[in-house]
N, C-alpha and C. Protein backbone atom coordinates (compact mmCIF):
# COMPACT_ATOMS: atom_id res chain seq x y z
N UNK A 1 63.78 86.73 75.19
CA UNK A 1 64.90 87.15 75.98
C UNK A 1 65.84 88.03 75.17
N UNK A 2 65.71 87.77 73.68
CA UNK A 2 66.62 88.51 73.40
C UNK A 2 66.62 89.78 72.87
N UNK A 3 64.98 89.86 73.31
CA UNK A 3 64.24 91.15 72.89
C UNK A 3 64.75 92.14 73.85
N UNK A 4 64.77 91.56 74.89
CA UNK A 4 65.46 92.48 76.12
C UNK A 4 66.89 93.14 76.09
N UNK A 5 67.43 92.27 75.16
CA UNK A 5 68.71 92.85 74.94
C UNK A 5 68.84 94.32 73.97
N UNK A 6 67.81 93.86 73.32
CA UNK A 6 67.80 95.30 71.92
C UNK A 6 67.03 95.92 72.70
N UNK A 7 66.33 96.16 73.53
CA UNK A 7 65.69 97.42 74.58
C UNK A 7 66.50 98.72 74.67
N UNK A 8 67.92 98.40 75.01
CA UNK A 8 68.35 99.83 75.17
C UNK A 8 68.69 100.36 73.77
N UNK A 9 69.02 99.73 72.60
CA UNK A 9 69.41 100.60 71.48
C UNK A 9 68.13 100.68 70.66
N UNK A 10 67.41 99.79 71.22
CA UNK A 10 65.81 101.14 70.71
C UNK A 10 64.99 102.22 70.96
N UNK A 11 65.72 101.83 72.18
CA UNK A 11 65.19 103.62 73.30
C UNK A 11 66.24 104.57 72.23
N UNK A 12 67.73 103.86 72.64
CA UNK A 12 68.55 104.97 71.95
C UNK A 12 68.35 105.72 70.61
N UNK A 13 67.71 104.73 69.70
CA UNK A 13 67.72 104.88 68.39
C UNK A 13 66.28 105.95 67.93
N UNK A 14 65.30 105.50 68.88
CA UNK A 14 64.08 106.37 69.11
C UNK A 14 64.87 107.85 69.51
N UNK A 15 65.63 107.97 70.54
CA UNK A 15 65.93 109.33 70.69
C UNK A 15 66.77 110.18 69.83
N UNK A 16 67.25 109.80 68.76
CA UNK A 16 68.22 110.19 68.30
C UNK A 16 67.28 110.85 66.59
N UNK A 17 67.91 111.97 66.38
CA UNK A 17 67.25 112.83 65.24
C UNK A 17 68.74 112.42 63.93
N UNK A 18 68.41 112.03 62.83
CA UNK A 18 69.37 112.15 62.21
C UNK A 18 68.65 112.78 60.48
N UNK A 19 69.89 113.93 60.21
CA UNK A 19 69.79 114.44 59.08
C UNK A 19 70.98 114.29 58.30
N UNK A 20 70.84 114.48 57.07
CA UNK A 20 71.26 114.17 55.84
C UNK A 20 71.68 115.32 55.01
N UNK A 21 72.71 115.52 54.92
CA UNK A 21 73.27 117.10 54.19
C UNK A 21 73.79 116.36 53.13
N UNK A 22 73.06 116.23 51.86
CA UNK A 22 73.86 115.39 50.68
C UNK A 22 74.53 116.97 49.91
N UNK A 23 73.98 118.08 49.85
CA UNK A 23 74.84 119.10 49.28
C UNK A 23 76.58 119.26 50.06
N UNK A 24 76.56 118.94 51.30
CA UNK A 24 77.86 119.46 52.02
C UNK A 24 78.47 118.14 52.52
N UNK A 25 77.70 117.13 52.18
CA UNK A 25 78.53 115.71 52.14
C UNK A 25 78.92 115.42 53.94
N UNK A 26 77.77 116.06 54.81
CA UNK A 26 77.49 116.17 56.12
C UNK A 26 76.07 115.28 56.57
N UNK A 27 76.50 114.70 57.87
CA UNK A 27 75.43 113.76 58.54
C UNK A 27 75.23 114.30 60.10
N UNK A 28 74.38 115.03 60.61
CA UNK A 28 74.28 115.34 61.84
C UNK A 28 73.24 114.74 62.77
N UNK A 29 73.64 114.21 63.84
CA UNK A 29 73.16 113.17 64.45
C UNK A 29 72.45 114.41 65.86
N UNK A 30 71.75 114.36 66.12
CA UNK A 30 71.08 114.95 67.83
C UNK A 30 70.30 113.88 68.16
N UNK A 31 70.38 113.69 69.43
CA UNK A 31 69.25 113.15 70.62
C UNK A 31 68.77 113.67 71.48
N UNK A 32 67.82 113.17 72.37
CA UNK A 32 66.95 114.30 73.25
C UNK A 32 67.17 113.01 74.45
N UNK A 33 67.84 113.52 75.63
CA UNK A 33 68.08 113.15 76.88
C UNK A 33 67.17 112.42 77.02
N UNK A 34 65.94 113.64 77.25
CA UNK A 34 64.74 112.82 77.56
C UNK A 34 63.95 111.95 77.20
N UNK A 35 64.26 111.44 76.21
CA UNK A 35 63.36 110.40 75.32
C UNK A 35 64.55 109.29 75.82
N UNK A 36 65.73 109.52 75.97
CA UNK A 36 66.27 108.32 76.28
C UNK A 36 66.72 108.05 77.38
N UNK A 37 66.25 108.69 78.39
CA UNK A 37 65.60 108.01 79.76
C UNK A 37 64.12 107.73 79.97
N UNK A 38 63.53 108.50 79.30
CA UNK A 38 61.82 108.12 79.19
C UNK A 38 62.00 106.62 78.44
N UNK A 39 62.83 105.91 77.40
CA UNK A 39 62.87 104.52 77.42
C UNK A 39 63.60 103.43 77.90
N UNK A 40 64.54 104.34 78.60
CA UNK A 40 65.33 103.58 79.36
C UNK A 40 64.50 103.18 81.00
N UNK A 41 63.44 104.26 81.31
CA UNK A 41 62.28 103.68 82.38
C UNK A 41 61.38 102.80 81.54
N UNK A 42 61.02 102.86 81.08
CA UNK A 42 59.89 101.88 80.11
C UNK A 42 60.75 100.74 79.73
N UNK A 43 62.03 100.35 79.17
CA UNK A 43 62.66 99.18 79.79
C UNK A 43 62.47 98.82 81.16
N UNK A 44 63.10 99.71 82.08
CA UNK A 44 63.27 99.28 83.41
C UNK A 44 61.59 98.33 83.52
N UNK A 45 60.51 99.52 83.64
CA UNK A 45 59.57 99.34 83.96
C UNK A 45 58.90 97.01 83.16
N UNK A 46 59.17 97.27 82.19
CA UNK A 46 59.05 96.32 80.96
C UNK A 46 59.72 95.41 81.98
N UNK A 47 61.11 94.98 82.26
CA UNK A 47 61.81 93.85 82.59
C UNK A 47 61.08 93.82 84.24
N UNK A 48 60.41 94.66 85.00
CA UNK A 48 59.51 94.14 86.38
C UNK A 48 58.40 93.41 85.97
N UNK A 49 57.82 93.82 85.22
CA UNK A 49 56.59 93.20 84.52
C UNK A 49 56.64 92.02 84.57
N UNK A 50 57.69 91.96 83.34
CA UNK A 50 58.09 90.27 82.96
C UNK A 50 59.08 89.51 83.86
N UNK A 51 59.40 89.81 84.74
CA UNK A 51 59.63 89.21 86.36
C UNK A 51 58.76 88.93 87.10
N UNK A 52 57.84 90.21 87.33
CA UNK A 52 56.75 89.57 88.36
C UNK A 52 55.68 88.36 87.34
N UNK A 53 55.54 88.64 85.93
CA UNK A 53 54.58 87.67 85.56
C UNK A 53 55.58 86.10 85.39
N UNK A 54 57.17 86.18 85.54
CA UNK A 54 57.40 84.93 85.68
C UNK A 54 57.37 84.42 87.19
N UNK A 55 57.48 85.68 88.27
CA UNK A 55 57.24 85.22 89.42
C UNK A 55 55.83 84.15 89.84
N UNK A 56 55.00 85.04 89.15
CA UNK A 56 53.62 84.66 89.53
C UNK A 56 53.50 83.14 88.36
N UNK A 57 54.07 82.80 87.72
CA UNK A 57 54.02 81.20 87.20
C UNK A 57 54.37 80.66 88.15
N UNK A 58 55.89 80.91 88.40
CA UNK A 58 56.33 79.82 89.13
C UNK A 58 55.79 79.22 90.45
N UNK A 59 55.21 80.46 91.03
CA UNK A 59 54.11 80.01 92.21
C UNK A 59 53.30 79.54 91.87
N UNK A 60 52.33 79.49 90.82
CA UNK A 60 51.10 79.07 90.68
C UNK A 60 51.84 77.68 90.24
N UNK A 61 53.00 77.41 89.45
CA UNK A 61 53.29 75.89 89.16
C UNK A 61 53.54 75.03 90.46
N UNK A 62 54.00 75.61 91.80
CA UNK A 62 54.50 74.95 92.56
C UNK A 62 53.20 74.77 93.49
N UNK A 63 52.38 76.04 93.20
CA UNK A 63 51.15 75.28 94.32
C UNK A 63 50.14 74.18 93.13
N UNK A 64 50.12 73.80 91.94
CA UNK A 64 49.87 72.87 91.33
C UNK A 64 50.60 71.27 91.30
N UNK A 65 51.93 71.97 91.61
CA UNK A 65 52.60 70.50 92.08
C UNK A 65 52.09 69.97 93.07
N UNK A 66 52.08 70.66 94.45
CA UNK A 66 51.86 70.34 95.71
C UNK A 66 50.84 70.02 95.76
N UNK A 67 49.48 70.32 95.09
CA UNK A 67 48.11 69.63 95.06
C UNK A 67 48.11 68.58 94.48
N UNK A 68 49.02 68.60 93.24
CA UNK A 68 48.74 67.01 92.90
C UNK A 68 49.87 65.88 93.24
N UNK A 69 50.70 66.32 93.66
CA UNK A 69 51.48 65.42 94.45
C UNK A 69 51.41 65.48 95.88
N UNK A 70 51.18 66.02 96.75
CA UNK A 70 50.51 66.74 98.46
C UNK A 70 51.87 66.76 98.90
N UNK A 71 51.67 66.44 100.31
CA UNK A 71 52.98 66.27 101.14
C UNK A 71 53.66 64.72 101.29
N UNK A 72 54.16 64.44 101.37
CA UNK A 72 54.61 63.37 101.60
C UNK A 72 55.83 62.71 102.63
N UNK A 73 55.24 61.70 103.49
CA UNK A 73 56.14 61.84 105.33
C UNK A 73 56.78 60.94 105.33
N UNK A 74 58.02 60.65 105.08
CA UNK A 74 58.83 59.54 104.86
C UNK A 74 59.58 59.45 106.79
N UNK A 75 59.48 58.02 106.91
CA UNK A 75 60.03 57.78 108.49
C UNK A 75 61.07 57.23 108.26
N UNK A 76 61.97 56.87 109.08
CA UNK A 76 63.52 56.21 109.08
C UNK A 76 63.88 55.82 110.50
N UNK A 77 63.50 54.59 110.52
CA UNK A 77 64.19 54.17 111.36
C UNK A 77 65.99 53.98 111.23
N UNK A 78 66.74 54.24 111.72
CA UNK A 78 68.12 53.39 111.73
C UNK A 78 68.41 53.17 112.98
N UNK A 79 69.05 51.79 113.02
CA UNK A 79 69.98 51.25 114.32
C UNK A 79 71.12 50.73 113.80
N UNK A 80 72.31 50.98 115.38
CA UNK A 80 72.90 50.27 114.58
C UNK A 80 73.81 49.39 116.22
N UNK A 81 73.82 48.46 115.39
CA UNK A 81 73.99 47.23 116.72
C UNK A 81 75.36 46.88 116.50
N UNK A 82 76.26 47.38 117.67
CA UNK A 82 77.57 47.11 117.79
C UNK A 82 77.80 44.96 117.74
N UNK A 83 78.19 44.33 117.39
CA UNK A 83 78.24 43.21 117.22
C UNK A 83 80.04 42.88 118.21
N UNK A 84 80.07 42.20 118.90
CA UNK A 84 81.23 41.44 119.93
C UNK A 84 82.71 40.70 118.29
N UNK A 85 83.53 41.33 118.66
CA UNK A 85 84.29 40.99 117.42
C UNK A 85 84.66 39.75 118.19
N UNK A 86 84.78 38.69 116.89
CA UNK A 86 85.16 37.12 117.78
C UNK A 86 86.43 37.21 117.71
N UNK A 87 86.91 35.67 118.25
CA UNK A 87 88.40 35.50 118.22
C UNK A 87 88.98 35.77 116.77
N UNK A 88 90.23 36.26 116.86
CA UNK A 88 91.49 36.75 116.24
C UNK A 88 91.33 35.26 115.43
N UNK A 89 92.27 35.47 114.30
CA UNK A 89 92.72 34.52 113.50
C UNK A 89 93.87 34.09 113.94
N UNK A 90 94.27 33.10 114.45
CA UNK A 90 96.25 32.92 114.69
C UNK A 90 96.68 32.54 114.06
């Protein structure tokens, strides 16, 4: 899960060109748009994946429950019988 979190600053970090000017005591940073929406879909794409493959557990766990536990039909009767209040206390 928490791989998912560093997803976007590895797309970012993939897109980004960085050079090193040690003569002029300069650092210039470029990125390319496109590389960082081309991983920002490949996240997107990545977190359906791993949704639908937790989708598809949780169904397959619940039709494993239901086979080995089945259905089960619980009845209920209730009544309820008004009873004649007796004499008062005096």
């Amino acid at each position: 899960m928490r791989f998912m979190f560093a997803l976007p600053l590895l797309g970012l970090a993939a897109a980004c060109n960085v050079q090193n000017d040690d003569a002029n005591d300069q650092v210039r940073i470029q990125y390319n748009e496109q590389r960082v929406e081309d991983a920002a879909s490949d996240a997107a794409d990545t977190a359906k994946d791993v949704a639908a493959g937790i989708g598809n557990v949780a169904k397959s766990t619940g039709r494993a429950i239901k086979d080995e536990v089945g259905d089960i039909d619980v009845d209920i009767d209730v009544n309820r019988t008004k009873t004649e209040k007796t004499e008062e206390k005096k």
